[in-house]
N, C-alpha and C. Protein backbone atom coordinates (compact mmCIF):
# COMPACT_ATOMS: atom_id res chain seq x y z
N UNK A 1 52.67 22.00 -109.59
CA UNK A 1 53.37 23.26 -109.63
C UNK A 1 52.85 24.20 -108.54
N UNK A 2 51.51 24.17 -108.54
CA UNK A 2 50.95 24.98 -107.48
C UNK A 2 51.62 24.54 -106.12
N UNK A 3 51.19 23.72 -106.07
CA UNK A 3 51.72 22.55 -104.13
C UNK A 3 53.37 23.51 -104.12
N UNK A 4 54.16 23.12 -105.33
CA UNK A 4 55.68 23.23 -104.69
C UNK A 4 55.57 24.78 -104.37
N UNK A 5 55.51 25.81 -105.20
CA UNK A 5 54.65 26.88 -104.76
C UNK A 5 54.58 27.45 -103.66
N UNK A 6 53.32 26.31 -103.09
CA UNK A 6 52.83 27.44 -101.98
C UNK A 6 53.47 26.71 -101.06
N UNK A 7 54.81 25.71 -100.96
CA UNK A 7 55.51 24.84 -100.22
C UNK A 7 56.43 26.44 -99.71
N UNK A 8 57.35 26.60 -101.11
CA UNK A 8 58.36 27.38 -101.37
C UNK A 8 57.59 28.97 -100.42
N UNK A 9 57.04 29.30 -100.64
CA UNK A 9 55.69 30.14 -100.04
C UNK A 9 56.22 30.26 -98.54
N UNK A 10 55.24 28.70 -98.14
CA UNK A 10 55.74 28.41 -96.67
C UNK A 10 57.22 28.82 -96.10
N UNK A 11 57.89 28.25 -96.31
CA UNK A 11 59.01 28.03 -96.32
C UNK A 11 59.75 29.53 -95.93
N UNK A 12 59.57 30.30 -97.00
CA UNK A 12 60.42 31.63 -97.41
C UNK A 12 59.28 32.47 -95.62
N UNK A 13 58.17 32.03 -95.72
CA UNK A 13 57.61 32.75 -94.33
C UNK A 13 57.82 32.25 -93.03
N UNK A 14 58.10 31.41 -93.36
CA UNK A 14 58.94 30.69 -92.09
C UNK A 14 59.82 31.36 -91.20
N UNK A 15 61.03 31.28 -92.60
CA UNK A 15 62.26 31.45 -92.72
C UNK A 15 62.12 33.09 -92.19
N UNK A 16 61.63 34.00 -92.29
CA UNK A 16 61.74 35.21 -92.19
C UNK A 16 60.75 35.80 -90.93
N UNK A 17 60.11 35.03 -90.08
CA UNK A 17 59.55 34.27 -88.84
C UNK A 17 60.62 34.29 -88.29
N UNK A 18 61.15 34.00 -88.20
CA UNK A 18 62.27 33.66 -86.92
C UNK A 18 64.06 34.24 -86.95
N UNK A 19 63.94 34.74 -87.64
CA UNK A 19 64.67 35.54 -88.04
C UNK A 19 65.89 35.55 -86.93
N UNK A 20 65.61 35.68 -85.55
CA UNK A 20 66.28 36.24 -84.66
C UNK A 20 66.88 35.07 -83.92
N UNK A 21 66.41 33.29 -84.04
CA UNK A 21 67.14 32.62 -83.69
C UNK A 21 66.41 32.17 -82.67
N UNK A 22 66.22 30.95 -82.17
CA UNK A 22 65.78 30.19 -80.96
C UNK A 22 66.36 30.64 -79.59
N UNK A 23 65.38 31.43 -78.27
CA UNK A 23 66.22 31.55 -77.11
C UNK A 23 66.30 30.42 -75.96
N UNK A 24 66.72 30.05 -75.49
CA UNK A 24 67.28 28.96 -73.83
C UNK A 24 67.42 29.61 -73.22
N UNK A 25 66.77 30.99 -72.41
CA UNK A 25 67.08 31.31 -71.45
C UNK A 25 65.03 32.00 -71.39
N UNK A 26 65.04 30.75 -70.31
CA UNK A 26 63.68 30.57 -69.82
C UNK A 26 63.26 30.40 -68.25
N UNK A 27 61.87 30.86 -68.06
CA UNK A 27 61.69 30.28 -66.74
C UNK A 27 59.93 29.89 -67.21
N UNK A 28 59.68 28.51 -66.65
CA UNK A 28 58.69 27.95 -66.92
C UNK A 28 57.57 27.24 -65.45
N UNK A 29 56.86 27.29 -65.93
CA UNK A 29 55.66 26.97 -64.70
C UNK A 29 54.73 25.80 -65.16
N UNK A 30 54.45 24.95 -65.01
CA UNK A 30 53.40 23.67 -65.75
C UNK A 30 52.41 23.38 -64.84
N UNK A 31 51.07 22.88 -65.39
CA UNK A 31 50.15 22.16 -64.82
C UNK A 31 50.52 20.71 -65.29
N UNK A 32 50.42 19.56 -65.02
CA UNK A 32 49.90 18.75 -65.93
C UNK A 32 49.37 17.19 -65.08
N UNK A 33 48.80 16.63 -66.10
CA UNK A 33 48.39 15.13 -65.67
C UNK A 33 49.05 14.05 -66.09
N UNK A 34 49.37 12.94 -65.46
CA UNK A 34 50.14 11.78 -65.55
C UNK A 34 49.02 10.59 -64.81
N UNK A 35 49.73 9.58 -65.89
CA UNK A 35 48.85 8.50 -66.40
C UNK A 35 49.58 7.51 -66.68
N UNK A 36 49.68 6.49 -65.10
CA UNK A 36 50.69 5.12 -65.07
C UNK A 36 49.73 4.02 -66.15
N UNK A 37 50.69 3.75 -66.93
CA UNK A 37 50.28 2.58 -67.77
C UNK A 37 49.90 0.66 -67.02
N UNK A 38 50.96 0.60 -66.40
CA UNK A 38 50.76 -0.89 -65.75
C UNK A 38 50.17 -0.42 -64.27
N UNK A 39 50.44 0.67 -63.72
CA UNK A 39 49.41 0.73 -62.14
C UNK A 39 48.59 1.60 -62.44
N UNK A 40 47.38 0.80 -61.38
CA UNK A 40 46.29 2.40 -61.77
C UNK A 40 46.65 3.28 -60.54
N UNK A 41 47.35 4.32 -60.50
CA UNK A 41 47.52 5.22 -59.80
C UNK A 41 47.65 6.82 -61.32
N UNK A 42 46.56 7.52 -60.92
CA UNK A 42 46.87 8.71 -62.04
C UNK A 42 47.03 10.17 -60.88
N UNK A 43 47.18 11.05 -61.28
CA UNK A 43 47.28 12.24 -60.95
C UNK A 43 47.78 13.37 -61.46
N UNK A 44 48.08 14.58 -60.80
CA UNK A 44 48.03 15.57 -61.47
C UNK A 44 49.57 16.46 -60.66
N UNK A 45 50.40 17.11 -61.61
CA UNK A 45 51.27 17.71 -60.80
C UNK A 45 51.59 19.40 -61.09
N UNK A 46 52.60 19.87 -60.55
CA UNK A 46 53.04 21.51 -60.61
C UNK A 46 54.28 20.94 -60.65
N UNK A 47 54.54 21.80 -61.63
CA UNK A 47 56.26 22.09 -62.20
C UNK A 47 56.84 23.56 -62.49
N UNK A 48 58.04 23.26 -61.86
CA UNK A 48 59.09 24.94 -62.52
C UNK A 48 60.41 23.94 -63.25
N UNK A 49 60.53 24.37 -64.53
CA UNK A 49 61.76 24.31 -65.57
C UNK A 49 62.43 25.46 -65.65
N UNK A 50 63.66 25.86 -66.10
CA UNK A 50 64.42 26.50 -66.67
C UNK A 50 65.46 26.44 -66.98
N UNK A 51 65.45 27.07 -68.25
CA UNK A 51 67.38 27.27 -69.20
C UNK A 51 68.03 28.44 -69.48
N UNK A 52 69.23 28.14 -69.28
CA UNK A 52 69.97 29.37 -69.13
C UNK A 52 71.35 28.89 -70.32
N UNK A 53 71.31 29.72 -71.04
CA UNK A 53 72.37 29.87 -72.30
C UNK A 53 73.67 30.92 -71.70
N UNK A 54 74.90 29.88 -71.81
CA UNK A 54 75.77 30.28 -71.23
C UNK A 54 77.06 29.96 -72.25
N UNK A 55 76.90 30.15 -73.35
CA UNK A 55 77.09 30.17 -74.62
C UNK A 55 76.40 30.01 -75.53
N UNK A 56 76.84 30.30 -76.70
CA UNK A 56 75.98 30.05 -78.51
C UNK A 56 75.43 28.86 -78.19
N UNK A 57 76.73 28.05 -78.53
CA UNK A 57 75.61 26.70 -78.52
C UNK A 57 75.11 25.62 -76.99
N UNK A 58 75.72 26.05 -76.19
CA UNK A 58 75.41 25.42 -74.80
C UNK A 58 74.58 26.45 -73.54
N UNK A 59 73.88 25.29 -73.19
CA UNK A 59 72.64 25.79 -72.39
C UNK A 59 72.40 24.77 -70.61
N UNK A 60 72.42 25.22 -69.84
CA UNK A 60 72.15 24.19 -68.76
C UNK A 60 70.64 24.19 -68.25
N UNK A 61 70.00 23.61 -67.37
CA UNK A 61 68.47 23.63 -67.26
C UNK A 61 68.39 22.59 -66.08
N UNK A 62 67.17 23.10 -65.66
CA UNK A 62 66.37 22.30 -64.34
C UNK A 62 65.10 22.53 -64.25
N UNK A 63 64.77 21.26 -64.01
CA UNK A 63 63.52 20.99 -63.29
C UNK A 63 62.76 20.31 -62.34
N UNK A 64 61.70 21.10 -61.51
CA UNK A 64 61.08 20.15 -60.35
C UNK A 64 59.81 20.41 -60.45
N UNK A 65 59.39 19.16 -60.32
CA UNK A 65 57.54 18.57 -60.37
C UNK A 65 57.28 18.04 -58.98
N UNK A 66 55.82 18.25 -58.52
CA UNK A 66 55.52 17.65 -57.20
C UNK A 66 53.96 17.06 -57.86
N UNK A 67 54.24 15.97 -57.93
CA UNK A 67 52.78 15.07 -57.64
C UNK A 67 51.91 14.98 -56.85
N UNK A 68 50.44 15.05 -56.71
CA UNK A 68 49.79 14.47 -56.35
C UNK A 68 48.64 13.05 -57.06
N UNK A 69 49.26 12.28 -56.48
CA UNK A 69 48.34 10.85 -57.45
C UNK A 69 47.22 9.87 -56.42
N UNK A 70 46.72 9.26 -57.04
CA UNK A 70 45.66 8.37 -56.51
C UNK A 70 45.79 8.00 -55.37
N UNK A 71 44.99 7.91 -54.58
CA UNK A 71 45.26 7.10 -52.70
C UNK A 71 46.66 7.65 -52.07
N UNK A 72 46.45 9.03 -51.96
CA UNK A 72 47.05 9.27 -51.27
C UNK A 72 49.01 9.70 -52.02
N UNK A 73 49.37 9.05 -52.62
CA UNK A 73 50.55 8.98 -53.51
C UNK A 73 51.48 10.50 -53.50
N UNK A 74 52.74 10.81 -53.43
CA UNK A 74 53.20 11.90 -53.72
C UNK A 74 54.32 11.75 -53.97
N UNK A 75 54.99 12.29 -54.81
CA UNK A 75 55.81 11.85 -55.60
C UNK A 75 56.48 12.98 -56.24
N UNK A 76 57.96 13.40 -56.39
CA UNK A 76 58.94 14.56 -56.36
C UNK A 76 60.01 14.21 -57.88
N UNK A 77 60.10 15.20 -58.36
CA UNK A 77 61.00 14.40 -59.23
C UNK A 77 62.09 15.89 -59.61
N UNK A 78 63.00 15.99 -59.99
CA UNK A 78 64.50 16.83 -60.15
C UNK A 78 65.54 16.45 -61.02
N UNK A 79 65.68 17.35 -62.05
CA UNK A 79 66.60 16.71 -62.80
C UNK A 79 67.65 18.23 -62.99
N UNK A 80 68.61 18.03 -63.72
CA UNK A 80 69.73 19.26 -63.80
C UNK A 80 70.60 18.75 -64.74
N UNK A 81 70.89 19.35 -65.90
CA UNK A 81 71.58 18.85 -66.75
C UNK A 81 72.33 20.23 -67.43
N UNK A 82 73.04 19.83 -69.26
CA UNK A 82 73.98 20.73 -69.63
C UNK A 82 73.05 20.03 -71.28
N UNK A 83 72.96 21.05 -71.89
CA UNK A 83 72.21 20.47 -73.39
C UNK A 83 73.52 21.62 -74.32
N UNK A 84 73.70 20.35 -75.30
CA UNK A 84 74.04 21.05 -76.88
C UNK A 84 73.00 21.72 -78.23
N UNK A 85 72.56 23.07 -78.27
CA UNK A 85 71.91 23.06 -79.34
C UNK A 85 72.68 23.87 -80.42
N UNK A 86 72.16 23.46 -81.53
CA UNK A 86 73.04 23.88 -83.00
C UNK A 86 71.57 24.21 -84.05
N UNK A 87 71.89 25.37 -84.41
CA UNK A 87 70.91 26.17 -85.79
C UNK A 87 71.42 25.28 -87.10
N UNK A 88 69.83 24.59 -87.42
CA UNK A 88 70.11 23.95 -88.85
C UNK A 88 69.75 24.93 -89.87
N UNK A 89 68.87 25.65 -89.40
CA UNK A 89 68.74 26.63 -90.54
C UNK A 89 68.17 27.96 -89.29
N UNK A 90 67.53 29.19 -90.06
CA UNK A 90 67.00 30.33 -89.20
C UNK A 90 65.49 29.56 -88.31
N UNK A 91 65.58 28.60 -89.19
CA UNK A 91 63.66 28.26 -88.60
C UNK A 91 64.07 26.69 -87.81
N UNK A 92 64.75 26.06 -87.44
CA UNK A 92 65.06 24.88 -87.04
C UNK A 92 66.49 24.75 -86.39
N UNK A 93 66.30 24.03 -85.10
CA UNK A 93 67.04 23.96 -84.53
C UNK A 93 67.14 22.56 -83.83
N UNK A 94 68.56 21.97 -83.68
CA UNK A 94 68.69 20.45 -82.67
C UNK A 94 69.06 20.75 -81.51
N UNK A 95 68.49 19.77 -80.65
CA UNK A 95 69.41 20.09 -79.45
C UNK A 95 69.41 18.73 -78.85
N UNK A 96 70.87 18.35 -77.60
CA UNK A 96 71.10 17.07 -77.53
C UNK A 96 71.18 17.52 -75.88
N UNK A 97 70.86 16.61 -74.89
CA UNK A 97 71.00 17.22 -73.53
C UNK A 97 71.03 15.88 -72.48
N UNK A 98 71.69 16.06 -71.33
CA UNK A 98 72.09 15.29 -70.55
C UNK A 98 71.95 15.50 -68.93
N UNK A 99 71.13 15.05 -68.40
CA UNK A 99 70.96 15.24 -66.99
C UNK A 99 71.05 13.97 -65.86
N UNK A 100 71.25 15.06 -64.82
CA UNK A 100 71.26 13.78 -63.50
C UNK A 100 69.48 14.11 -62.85
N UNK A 101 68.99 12.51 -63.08
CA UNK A 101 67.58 12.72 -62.61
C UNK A 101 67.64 12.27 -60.90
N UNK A 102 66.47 12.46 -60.43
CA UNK A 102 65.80 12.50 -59.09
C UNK A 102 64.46 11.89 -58.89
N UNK A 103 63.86 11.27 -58.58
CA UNK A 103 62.84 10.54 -57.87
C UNK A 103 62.45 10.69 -56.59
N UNK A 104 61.16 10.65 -56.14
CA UNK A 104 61.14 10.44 -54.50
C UNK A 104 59.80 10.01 -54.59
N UNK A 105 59.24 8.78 -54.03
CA UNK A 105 57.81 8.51 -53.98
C UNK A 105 57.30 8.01 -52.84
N UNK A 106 56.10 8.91 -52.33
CA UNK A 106 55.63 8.78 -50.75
C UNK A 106 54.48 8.26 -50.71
N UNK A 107 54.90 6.55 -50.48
CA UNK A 107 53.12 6.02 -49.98
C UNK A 107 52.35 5.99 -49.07
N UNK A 108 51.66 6.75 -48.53
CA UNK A 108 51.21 6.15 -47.48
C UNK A 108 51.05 4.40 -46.58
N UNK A 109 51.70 4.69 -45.44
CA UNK A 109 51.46 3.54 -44.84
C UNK A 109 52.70 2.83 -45.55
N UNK A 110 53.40 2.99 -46.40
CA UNK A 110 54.59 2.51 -46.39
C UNK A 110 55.87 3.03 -46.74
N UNK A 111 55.79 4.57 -46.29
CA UNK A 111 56.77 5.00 -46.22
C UNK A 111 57.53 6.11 -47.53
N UNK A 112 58.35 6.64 -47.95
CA UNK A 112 59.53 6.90 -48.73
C UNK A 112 60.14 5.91 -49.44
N UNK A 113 60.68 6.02 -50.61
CA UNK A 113 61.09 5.64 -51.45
C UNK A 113 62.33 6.41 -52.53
N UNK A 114 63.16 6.54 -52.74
CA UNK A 114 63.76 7.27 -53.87
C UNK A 114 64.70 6.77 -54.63
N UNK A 115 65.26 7.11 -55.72
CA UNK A 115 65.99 6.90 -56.62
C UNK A 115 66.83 8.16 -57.55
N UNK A 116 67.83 7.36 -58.17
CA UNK A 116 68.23 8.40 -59.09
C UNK A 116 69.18 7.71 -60.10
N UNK A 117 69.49 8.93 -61.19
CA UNK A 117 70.10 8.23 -62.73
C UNK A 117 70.63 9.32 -63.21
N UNK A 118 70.38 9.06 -64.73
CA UNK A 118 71.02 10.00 -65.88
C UNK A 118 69.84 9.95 -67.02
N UNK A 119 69.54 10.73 -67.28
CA UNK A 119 69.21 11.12 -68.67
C UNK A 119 69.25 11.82 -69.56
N UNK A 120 69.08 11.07 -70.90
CA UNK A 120 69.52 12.00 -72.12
C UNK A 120 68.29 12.24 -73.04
N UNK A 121 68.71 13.37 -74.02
CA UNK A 121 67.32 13.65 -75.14
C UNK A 121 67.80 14.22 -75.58
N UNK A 122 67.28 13.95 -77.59
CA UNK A 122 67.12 14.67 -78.25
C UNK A 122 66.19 15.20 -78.70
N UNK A 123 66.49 16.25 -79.60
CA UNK A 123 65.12 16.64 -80.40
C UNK A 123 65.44 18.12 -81.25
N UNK A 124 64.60 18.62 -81.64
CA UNK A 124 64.11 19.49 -82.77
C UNK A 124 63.09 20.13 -81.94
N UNK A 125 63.35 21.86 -82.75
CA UNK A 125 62.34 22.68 -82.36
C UNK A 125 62.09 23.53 -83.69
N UNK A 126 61.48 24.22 -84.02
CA UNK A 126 61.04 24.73 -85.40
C UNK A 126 59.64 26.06 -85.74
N UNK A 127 60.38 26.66 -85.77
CA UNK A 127 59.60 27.71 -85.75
C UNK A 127 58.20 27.65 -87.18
N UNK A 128 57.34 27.45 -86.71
CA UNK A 128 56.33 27.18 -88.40
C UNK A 128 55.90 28.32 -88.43
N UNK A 129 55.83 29.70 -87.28
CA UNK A 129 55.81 31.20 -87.56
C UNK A 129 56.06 32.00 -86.62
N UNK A 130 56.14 33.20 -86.57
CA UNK A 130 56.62 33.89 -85.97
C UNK A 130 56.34 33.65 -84.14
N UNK A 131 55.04 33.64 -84.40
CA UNK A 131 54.00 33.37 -82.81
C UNK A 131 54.02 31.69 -82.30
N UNK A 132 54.14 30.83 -83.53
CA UNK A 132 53.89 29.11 -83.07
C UNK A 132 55.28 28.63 -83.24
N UNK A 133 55.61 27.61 -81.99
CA UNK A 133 56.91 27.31 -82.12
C UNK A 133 56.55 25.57 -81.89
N UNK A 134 56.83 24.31 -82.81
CA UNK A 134 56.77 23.20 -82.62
C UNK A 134 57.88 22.54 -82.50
N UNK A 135 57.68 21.64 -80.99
CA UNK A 135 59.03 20.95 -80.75
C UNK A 135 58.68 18.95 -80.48
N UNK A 136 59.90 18.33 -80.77
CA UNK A 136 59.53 17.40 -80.55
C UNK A 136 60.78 16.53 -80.27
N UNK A 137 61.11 15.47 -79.26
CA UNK A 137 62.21 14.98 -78.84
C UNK A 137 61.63 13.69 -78.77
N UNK A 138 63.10 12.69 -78.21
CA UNK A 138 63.01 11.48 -77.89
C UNK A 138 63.92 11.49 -76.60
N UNK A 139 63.40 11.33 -75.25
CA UNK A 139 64.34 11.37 -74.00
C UNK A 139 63.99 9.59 -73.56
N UNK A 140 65.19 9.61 -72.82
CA UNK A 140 65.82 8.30 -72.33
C UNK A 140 66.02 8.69 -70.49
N UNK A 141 65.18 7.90 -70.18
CA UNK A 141 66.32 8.15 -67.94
C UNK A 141 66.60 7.13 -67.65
N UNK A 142 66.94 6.53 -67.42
CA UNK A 142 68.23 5.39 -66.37
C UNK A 142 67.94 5.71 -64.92
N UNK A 143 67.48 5.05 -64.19
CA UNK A 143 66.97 5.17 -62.46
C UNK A 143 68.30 3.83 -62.30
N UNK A 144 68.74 3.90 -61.42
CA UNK A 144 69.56 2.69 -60.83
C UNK A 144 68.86 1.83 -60.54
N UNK A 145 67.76 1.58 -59.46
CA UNK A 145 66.75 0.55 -59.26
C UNK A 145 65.48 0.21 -59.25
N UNK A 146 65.22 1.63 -59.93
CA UNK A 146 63.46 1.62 -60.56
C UNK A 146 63.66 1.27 -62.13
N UNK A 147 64.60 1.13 -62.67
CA UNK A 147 64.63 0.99 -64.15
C UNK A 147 64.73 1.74 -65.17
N UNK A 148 64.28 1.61 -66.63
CA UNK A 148 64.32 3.29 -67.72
C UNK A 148 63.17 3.01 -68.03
N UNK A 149 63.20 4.42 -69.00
CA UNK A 149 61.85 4.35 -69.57
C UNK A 149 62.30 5.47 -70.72
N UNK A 150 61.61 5.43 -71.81
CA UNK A 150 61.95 5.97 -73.42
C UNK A 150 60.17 6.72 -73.33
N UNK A 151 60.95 7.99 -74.15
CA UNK A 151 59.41 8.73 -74.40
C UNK A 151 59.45 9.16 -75.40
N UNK A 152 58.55 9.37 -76.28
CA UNK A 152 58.26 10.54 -77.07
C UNK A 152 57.69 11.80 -76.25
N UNK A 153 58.12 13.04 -77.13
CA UNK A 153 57.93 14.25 -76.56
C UNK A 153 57.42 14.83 -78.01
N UNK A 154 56.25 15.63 -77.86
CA UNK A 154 55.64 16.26 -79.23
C UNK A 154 54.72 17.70 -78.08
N UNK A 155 55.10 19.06 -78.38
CA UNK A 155 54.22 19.96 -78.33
C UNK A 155 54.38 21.07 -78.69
N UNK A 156 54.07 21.79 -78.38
CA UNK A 156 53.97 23.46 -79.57
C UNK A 156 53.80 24.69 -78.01
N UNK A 157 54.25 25.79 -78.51
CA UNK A 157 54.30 26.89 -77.76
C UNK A 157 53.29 27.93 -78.68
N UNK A 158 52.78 28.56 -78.19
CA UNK A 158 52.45 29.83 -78.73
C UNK A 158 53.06 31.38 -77.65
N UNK A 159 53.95 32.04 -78.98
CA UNK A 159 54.17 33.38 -78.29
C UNK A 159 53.56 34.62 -78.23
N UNK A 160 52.69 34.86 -77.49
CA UNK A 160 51.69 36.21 -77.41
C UNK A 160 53.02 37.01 -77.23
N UNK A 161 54.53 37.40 -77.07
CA UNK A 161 55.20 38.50 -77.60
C UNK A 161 56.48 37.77 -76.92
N UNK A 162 57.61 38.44 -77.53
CA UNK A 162 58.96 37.81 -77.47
C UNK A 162 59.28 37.49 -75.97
N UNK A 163 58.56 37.72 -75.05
CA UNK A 163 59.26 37.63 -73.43
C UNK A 163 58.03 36.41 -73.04
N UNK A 164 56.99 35.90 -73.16
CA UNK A 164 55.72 35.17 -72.82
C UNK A 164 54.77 33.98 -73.90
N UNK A 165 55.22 32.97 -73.43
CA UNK A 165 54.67 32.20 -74.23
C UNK A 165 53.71 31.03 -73.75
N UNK A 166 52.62 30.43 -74.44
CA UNK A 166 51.94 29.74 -73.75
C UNK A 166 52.22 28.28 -74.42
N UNK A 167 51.91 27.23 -73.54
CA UNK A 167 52.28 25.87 -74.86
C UNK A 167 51.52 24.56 -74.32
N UNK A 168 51.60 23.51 -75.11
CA UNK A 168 50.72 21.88 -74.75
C UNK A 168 51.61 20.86 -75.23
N UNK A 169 52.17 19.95 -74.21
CA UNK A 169 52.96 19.12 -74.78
C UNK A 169 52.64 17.94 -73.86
N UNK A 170 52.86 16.96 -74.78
CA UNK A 170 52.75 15.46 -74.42
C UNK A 170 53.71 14.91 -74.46
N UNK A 171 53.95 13.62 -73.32
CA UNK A 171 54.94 12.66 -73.27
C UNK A 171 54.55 11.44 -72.74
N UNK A 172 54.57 10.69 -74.29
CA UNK A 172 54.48 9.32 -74.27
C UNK A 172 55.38 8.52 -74.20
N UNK A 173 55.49 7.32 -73.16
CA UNK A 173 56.52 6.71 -72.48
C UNK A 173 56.06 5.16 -72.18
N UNK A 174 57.16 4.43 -72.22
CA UNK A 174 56.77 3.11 -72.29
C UNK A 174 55.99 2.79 -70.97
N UNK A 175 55.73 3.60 -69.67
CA UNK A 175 55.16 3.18 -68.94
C UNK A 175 54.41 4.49 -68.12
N UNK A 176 54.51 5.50 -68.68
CA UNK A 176 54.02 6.66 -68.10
C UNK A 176 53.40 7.65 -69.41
N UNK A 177 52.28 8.32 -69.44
CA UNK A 177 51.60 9.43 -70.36
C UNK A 177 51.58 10.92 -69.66
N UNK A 178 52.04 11.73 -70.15
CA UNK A 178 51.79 12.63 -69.23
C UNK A 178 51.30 13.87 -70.67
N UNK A 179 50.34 14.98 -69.75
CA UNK A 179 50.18 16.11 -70.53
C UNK A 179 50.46 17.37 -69.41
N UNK A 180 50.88 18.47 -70.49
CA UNK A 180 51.58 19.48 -69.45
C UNK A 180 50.88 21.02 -70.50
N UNK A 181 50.74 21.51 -69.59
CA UNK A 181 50.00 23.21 -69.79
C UNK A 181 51.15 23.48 -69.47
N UNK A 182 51.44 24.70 -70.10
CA UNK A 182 52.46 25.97 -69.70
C UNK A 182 53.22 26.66 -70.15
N UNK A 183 53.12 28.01 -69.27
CA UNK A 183 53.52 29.74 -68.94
C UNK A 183 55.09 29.32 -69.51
N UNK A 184 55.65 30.09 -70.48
CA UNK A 184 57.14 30.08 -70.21
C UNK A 184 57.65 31.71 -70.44
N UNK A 185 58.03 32.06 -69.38
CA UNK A 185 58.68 33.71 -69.46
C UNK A 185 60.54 33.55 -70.09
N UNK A 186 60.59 34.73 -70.60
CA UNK A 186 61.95 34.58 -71.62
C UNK A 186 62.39 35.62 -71.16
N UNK A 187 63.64 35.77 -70.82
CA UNK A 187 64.43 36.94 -70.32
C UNK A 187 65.58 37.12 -71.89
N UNK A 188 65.55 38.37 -72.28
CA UNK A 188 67.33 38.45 -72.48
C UNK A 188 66.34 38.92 -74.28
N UNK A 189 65.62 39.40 -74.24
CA UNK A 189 64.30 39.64 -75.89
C UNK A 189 64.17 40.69 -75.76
């Protein structure tokens, strides 16, 4: 009786947490590290994301990362897509999204390389309080002649106030790990 309780508890503080609805209209900045599973090449990159809500439920977004990896390695990546999200309740939200990806990888001593595809993802985001926001997806990319690759996506934001948020998210992938720090500024709060 107690447990359901302090479930119902949760729940009702949640719910009154977020009151105002999930925003997509972002601009984001990342640190992070990446970690090839079958080559040993690791490194570290800089990223800018952003989404822009151009209706209730539709949102478009982009992003570009620049690598630096092991011996020399550099490596560009760009994607641009159109995402569907829909309110399951005040504290939870889905969203489904679709982009055209980008590749470019520079080896030394042998040159340029690039590619490109489509990818898709879903996922869930969920407010557990007012300040912590936990999200978590499953994305898919399609490269034409580098191949796909499937990830899990699991990380959390914290909002020091409705326009600035800080966050840690991981993406585990059948052939790539990556972890990402980062700034996300919110316009339109």
């Amino acid at each position: 009786m107690l447990r359901s309780s302090l479930l119902i508890m949760l729940l009702a503080f949640s719910a009154s947490a977020s009151a105002q609805g999930f925003d997509y209209n972002w601009l984001g900045f990342g640190y992070g590290m990446i970690e090839f599973d079958d080559i040993n090449v690791d490194g570290d990159a800089l990223g800018i994301d952003g989404s822009f809500a151009f209706h209730e439920d539709f949102h478009a977004f982009a992003s570009y990362a620049a690598a630096d990896l092991d011996f020399g390695v550099d490596a560009t990546t760009f994607d641009i897509g159109v995402g569907y999200n829909t309110e399951l309740s005040n504290v939870l939200d889905a969203y489904a999204r679709l982009s055209y990806e980008y590749v470019e990888v520079d080896i030394p001593g042998f040159g340029s390389d690039d590619d490109n595809g489509f990818g898709f993802a879903v996922g869930m985001r969920f407010a557990a309080t007012e300040q912590l926001e936990l999200e978590g997806a499953i994305k898919y990319i399609d490269l034409n002649d580098s191949g796909d690759e499937t990830a899990l996506v699991l990380g959390g934001l914290y909002n020091f106030t409705p326009a600035f948020a800080v966050g840690l998210f991981g993406e585990w992938g059948d052939d790539v790990t990556s972890y990402t720090l980062l700034g996300r500024f919110y316009w339109g709060q």
